[in-house]
C-alpha atoms as a PDB file:
ATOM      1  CA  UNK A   1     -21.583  -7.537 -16.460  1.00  0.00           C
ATOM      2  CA  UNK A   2     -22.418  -8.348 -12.967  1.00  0.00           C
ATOM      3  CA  UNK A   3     -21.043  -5.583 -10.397  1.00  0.00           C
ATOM      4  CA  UNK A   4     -18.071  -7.153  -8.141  1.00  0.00           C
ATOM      5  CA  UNK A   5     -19.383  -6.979  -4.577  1.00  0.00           C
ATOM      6  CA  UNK A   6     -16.410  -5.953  -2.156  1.00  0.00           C
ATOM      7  CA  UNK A   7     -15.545  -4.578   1.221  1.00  0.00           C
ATOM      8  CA  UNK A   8     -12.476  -2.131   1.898  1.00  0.00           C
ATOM      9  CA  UNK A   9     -10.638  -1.934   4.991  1.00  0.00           C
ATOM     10  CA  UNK A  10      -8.305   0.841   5.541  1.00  0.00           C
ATOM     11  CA  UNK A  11      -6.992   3.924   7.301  1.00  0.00           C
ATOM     12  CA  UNK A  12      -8.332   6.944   7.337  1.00  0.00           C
ATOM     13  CA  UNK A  13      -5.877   9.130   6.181  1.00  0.00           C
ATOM     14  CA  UNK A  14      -5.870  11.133   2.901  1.00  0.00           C
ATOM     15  CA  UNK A  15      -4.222   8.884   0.671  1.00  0.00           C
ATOM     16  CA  UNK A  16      -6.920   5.722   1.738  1.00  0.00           C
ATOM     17  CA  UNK A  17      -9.725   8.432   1.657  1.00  0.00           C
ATOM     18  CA  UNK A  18      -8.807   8.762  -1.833  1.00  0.00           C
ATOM     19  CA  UNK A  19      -8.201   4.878  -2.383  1.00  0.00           C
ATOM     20  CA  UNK A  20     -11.557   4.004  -1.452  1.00  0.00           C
ATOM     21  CA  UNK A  21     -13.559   6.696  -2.736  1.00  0.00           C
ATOM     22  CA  UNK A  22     -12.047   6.105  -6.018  1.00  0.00           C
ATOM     23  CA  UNK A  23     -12.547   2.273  -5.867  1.00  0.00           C
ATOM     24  CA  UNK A  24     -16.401   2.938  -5.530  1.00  0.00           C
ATOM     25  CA  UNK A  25     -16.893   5.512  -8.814  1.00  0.00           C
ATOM     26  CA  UNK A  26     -16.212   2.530 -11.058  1.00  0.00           C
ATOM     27  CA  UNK A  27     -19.213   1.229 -12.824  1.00  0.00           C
ATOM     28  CA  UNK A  28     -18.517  -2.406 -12.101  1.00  0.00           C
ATOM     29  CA  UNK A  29     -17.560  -2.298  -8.800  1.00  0.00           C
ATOM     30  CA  UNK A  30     -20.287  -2.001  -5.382  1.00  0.00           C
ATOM     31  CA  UNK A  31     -18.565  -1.282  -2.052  1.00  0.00           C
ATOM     32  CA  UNK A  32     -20.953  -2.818   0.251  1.00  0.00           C
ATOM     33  CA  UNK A  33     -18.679  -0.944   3.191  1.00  0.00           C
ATOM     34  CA  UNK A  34     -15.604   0.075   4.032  1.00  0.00           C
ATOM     35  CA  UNK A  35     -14.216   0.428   7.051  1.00  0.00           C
ATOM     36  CA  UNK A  36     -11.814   3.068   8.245  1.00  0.00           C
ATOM     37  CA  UNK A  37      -9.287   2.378  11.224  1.00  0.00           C
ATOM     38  CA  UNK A  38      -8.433   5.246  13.275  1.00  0.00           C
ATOM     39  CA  UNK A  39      -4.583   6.186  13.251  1.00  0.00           C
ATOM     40  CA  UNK A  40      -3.792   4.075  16.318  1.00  0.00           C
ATOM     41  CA  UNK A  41       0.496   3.406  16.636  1.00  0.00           C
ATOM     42  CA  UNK A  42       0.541   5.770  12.738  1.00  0.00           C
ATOM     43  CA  UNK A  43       4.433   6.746  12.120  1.00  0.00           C
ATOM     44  CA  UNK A  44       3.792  10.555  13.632  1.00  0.00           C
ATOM     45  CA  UNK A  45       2.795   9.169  16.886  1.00  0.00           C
ATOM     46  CA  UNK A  46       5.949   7.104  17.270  1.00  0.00           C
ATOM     47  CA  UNK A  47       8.565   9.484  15.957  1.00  0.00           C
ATOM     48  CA  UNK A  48       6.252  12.350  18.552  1.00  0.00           C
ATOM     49  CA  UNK A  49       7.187   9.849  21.246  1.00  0.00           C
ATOM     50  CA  UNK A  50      11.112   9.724  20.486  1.00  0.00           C
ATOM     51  CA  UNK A  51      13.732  12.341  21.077  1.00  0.00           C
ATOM     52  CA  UNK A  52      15.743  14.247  18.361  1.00  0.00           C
ATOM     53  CA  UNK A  53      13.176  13.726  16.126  1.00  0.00           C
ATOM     54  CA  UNK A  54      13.266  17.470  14.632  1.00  0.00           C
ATOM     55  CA  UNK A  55      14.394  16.139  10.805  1.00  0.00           C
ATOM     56  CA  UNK A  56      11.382  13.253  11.052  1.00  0.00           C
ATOM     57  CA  UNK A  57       8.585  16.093  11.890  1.00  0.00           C
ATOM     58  CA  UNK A  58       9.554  18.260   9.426  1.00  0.00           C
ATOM     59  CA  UNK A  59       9.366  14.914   7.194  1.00  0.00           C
ATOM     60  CA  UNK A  60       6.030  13.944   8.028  1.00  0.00           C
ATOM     61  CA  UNK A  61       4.517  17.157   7.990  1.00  0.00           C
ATOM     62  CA  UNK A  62       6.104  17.599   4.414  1.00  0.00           C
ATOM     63  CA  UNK A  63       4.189  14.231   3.562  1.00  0.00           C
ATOM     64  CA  UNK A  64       0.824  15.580   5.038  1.00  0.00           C
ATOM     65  CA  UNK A  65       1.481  18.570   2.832  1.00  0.00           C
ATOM     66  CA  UNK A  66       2.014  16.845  -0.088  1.00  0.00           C
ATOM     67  CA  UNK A  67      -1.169  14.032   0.252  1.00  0.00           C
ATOM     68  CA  UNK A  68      -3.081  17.338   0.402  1.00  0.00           C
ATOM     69  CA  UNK A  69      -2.148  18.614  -2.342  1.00  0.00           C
ATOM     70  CA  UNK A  70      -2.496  15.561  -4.041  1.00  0.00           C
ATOM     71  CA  UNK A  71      -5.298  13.710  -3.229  1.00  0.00           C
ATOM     72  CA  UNK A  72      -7.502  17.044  -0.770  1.00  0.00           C
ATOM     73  CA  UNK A  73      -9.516  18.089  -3.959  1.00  0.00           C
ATOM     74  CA  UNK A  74     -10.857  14.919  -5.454  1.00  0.00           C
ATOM     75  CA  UNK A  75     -11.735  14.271  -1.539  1.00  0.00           C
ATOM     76  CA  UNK A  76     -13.785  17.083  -0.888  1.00  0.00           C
ATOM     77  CA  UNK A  77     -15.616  16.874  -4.393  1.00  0.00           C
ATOM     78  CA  UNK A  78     -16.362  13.473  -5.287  1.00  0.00           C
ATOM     79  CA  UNK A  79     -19.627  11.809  -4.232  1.00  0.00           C
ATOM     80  CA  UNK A  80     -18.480   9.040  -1.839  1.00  0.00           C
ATOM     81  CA  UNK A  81     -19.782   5.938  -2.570  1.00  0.00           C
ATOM     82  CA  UNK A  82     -17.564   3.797  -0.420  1.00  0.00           C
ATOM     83  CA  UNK A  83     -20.314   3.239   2.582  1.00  0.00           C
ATOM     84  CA  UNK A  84     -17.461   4.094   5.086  1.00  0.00           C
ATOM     85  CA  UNK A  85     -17.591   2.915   8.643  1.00  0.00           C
ATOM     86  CA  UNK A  86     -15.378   4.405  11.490  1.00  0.00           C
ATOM     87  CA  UNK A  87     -13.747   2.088  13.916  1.00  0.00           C
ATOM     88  CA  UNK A  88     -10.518   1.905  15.866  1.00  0.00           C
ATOM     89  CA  UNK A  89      -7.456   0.380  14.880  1.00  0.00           C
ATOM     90  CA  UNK A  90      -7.462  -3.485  15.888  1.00  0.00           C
ATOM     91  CA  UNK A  91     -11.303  -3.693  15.833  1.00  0.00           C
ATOM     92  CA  UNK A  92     -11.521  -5.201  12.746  1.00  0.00           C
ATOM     93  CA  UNK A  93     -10.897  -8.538  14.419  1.00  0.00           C
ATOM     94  CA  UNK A  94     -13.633  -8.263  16.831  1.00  0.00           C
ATOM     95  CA  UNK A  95     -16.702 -10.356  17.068  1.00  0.00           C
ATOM     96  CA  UNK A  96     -19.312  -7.678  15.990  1.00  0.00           C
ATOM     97  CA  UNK A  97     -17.444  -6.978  12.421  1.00  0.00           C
ATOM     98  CA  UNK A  98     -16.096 -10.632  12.102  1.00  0.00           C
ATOM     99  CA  UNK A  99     -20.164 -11.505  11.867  1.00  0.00           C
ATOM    100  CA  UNK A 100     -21.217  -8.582  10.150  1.00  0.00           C
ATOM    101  CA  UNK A 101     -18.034  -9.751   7.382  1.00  0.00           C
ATOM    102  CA  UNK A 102     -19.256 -12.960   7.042  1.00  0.00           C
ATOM    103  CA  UNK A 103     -22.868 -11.953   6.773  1.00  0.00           C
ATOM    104  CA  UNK A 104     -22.580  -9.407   4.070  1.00  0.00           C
ATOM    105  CA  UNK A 105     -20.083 -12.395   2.181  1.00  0.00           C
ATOM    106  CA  UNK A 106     -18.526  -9.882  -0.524  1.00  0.00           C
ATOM    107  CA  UNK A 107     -17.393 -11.469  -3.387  1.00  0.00           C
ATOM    108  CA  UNK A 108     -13.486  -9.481  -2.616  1.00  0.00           C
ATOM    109  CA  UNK A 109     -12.379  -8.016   0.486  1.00  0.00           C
ATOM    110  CA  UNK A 110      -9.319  -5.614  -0.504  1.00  0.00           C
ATOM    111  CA  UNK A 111      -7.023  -4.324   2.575  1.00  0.00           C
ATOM    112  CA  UNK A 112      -4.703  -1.404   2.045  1.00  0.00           C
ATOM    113  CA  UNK A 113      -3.336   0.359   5.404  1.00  0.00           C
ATOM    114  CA  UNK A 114      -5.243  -1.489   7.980  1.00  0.00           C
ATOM    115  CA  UNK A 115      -4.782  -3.689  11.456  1.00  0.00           C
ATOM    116  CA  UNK A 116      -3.104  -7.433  11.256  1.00  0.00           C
ATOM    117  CA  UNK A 117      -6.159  -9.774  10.115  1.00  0.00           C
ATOM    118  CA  UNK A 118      -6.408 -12.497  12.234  1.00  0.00           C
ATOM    119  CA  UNK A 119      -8.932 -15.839  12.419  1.00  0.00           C
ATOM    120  CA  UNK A 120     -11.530 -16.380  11.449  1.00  0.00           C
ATOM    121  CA  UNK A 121     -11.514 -13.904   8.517  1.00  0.00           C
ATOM    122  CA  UNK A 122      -8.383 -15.435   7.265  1.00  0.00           C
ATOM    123  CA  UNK A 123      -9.945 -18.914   6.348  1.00  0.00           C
ATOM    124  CA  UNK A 124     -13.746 -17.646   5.696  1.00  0.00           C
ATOM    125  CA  UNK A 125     -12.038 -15.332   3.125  1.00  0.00           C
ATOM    126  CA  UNK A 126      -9.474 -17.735   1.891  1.00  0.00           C
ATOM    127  CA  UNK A 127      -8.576 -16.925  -1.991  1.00  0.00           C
ATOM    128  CA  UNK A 128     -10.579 -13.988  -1.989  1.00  0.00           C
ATOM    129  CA  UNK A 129      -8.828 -11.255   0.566  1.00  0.00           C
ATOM    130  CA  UNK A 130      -6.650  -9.069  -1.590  1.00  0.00           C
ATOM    131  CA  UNK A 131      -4.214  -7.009   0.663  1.00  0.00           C
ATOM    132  CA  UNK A 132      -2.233  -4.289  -1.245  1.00  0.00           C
ATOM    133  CA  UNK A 133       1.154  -3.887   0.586  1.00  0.00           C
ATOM    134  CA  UNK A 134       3.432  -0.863  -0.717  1.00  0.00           C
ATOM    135  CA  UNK A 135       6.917  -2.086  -1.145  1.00  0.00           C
ATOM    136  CA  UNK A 136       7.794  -4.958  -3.168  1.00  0.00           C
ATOM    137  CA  UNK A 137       7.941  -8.486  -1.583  1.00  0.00           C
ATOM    138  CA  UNK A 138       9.753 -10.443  -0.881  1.00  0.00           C
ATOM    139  CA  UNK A 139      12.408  -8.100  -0.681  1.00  0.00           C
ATOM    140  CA  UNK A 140      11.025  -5.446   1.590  1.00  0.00           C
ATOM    141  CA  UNK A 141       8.792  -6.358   4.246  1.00  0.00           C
ATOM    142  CA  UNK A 142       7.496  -4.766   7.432  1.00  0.00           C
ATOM    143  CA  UNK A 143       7.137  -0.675   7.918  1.00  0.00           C
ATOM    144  CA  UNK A 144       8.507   1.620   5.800  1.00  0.00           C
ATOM    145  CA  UNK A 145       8.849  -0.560   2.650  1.00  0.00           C
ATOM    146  CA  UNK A 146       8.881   2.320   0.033  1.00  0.00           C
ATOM    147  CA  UNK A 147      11.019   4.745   2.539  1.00  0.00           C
ATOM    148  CA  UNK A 148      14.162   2.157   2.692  1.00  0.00           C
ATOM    149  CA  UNK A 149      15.286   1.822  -0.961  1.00  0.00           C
ATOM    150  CA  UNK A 150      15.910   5.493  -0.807  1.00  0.00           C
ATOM    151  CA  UNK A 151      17.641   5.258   2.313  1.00  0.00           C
ATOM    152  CA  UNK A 152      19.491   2.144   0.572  1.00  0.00           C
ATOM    153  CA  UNK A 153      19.971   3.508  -3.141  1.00  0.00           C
ATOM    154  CA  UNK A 154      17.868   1.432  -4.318  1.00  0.00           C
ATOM    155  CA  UNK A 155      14.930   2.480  -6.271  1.00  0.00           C
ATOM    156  CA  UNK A 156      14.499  -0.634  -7.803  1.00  0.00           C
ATOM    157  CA  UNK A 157      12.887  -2.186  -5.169  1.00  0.00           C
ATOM    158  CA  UNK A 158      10.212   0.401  -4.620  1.00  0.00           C
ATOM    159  CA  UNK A 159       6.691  -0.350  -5.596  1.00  0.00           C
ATOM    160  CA  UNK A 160       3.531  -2.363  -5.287  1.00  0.00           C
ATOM    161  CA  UNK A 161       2.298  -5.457  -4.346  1.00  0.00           C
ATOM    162  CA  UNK A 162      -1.120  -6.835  -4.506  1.00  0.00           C
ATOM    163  CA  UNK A 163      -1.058 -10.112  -2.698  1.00  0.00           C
ATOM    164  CA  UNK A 164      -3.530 -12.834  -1.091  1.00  0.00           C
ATOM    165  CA  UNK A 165      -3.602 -12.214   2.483  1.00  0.00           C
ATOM    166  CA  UNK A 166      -2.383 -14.778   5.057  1.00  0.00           C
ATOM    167  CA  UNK A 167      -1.288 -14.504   8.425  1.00  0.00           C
ATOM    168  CA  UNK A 168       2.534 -13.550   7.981  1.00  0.00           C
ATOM    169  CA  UNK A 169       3.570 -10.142   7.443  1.00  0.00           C
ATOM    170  CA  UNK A 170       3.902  -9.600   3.677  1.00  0.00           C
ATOM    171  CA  UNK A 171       3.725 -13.006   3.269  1.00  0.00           C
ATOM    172  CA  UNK A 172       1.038 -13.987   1.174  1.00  0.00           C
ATOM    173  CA  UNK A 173       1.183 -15.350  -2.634  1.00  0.00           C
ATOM    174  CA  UNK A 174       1.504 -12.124  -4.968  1.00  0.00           C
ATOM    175  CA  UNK A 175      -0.849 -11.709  -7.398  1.00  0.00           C
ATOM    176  CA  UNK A 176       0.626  -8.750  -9.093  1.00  0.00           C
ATOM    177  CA  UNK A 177       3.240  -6.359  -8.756  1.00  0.00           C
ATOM    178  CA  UNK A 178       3.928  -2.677 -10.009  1.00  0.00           C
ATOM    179  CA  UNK A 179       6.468   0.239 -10.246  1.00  0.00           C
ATOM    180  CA  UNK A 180       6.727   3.432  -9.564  1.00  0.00           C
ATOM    181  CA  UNK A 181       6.632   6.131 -12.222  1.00  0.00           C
ATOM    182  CA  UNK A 182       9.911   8.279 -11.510  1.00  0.00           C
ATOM    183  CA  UNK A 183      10.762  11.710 -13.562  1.00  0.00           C
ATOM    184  CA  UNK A 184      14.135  14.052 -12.624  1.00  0.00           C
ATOM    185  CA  UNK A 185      13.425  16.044  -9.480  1.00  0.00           C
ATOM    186  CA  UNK A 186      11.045  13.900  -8.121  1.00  0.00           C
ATOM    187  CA  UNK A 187      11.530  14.142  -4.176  1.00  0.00           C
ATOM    188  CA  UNK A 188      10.036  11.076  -2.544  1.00  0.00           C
ATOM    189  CA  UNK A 189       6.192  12.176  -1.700  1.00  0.00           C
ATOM    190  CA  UNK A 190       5.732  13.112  -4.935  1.00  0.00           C
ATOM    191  CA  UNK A 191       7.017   9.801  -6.089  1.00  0.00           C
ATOM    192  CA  UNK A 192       4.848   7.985  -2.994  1.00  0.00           C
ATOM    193  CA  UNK A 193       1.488   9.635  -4.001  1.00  0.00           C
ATOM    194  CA  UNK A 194       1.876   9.882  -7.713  1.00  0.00           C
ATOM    195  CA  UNK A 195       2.038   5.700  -6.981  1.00  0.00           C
ATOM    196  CA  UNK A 196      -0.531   5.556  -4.596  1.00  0.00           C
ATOM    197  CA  UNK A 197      -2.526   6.558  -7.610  1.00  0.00           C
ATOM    198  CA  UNK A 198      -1.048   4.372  -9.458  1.00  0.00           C
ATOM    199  CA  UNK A 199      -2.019   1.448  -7.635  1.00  0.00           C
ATOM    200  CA  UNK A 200      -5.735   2.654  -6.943  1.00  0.00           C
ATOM    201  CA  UNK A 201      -6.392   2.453 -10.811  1.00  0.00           C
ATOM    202  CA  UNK A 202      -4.533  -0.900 -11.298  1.00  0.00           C
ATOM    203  CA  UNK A 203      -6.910  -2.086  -8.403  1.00  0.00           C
ATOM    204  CA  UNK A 204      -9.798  -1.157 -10.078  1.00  0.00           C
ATOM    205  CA  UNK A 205      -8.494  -3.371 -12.978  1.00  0.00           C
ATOM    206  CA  UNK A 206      -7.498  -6.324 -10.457  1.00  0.00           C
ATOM    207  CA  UNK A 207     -10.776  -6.198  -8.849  1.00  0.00           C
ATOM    208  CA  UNK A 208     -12.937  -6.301 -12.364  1.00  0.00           C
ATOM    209  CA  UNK A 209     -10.972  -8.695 -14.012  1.00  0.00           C
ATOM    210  CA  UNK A 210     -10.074 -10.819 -10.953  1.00  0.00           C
ATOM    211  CA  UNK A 211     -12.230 -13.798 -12.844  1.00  0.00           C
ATOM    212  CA  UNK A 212      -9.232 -13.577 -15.405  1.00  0.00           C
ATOM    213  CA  UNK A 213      -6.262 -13.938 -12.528  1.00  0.00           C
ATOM    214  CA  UNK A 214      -3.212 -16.777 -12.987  1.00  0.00           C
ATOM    215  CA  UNK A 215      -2.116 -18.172 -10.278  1.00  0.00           C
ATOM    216  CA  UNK A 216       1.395 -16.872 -11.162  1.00  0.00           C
ATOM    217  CA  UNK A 217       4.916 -18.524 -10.094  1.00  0.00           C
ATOM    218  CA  UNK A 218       6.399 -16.609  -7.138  1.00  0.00           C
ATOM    219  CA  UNK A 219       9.753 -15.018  -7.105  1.00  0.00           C
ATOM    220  CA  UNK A 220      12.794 -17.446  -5.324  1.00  0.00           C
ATOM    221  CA  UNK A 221      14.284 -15.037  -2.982  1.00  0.00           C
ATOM    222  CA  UNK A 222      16.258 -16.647   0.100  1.00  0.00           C
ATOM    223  CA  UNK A 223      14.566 -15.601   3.398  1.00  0.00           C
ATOM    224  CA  UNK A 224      18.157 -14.382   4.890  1.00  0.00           C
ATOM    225  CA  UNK A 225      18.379 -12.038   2.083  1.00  0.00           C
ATOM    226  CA  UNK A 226      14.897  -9.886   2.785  1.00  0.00           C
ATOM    227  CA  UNK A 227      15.086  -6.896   4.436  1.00  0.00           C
ATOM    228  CA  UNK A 228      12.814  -6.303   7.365  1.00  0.00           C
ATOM    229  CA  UNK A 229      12.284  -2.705   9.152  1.00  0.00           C
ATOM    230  CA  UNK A 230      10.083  -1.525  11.843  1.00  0.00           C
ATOM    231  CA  UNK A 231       8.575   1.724  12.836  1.00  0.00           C
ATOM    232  CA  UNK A 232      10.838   2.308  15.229  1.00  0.00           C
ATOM    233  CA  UNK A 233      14.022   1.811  12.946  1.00  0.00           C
ATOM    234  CA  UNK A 234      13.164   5.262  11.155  1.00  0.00           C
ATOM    235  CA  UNK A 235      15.383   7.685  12.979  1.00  0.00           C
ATOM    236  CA  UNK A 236      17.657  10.939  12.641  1.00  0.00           C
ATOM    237  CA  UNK A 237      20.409   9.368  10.715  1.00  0.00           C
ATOM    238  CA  UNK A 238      18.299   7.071   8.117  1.00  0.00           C
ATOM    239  CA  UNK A 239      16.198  10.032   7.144  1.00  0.00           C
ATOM    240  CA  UNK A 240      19.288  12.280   6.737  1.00  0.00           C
ATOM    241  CA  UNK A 241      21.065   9.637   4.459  1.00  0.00           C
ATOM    242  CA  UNK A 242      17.598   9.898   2.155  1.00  0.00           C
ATOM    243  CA  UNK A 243      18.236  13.212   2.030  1.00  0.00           C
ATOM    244  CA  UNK A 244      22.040  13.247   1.365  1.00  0.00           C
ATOM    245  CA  UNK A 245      21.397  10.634  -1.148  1.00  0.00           C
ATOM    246  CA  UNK A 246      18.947  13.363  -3.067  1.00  0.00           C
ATOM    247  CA  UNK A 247      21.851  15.691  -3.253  1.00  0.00           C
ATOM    248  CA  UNK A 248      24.128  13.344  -5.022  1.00  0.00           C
ATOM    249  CA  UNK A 249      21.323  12.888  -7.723  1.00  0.00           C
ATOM    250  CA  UNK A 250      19.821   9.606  -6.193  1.00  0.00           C
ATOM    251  CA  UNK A 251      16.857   9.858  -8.943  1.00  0.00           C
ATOM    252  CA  UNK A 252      18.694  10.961 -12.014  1.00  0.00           C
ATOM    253  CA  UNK A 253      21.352   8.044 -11.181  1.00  0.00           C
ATOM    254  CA  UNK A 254      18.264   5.854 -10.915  1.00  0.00           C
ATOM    255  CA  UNK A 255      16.930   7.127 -14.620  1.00  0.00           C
ATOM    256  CA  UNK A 256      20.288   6.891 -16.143  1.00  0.00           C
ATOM    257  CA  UNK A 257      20.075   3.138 -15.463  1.00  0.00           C
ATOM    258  CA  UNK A 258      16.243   2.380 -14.620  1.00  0.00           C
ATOM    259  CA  UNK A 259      16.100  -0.344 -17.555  1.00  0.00           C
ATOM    260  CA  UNK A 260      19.375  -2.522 -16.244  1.00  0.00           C
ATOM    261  CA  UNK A 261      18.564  -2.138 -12.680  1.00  0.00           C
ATOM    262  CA  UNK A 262      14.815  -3.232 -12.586  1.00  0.00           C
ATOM    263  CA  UNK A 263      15.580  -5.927 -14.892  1.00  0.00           C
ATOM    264  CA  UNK A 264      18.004  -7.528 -12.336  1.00  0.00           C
ATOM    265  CA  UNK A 265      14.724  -7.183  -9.462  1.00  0.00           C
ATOM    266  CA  UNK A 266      11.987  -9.968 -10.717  1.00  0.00           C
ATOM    267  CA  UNK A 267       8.156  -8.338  -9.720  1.00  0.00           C
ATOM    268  CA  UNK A 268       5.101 -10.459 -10.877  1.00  0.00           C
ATOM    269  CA  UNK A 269       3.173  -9.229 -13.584  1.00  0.00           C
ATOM    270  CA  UNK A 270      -0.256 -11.183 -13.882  1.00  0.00           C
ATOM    271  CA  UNK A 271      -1.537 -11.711 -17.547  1.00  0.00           C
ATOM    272  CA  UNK A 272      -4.920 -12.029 -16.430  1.00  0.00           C
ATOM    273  CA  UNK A 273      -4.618  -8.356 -15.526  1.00  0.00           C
ATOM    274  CA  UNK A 274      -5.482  -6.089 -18.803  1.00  0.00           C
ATOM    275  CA  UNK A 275      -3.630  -2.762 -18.051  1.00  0.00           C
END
């Protein structure tokens, strides 16, 4: 079996350290480069920025805290094989990696945490730029996508979406869709990370059987009905209904009735995918 050629673009955080270094152990796979946006506008430099913003830095630094212990080990240990390259958030788009992009032609790029793409990589790469969006569209789109069903009460709609990139925001056809594994007294990191992992593996699969893809129907979902947050609509008061919603058993609720619930939210699961 011929190795699958691809290019990652990313962040540079823990969680897509560990996406991309994990991508490159498999066997089949050959990360040609990846390249690794600096923070730039990240969630902790907004909420830093904003006043009474106490609950939401105790938040973040709880996340940091849990990505380490999570995903710091494997980090520090594993051989990286991901040819990383260090740039700053936006430059993706510029003409020096646009040409060096075309030239090295992989047969996949896959996005996960990264800049807007623009033109010309949109149509060079048409039908072959995966971009992995956490939250499931087309219900959720924007920032935060994974945050606001907790907020919301509705766990059903958290999850994963691996989708062909176009030039909306979480707009592009899904290819393939996946849940969350949830167990009582999850709090929502654990639940965040344990599917970050989640959806590094079923990449893996995505990106060696991609040959085997359908081109699947996509879910009807009326565009007045889709939620849509920004950054800046994570404040003091949505973070503390998360948190009262914990204390009035927002997860064992969920369990109770996990079957019913995420039957009633369609996600896309692609046959040509072999999990």
């Amino acid at each position: 079996m011929e190795k699958k050629k691809i290019v990652v673009i990313t962040g540079n955080e823990l969680r897509h350290i560990f996406f991309r270094k994990n991508i490159a152990l498999d066997d089949n796979i050959q990360v040609l480069k990846s390249y690794c946006e600096s923070e730039g506008d990240s969630l902790k430099k907004v909420v830093e920025s904003s006043d009474d913003n106490s609950s939401r830095m105790d938040h973040i630094a709880m996340r940091t805290q849990t990505e380490i212990d999570f995903f710091k080990s494997f980090c520090d240990k594993v051989v990286d094989l991901s040819n990383p390259s260090y740039i700053k958030k936006n430059e993706i788009n510029s003409e020096p990696i646009v040409k060096e992009l075309m030239e090295l032609n992989p047969d996949l790029i896959i996005s996960y945490g990264c800049s807007i793409i623009r033109e010309p990589l949109l149509s060079f790469f048409n039908g072959r730029f995966i971009n992995i969006h956490l939250g499931l569209s087309p219900y959720y789109r924007g920032s935060g996508t994974n945050f606001w069903p907790f907020v919301n009460n509705e766990l059903e709609y958290v999850g994963v979406t691996y989708m062909y990139i176009d030039k909306g925001i979480d707009t592009g056809e899904i290819i393939h869709q996946i849940r969350p594994r949830i167990y009582p007294n999850d709090n929502i990191h654990q639940i965040g990370n344990r599917l970050i992992v989640d959806m590094s593996e079923v990449c893996i699969k995505l990106i060696n059987q991609f040959d085997n893809l359908q081109k699947m129907p996509q879910i009807p979902f009326p565009k007045e009905s889709v939620k849509y947050y920004k950054k800046t609509d994570f404040n003091e008061q949505s973070l503390a209904t998360m948190y009262e919603n914990f204390k009035n058993d927002l997860i064992s609720n969920f369990l109770k009735s996990s079957n019913q619930l995420t039957s009633q939210v369609s996600i896309i699961n692609n046959p040509g995918i072999e999990l």
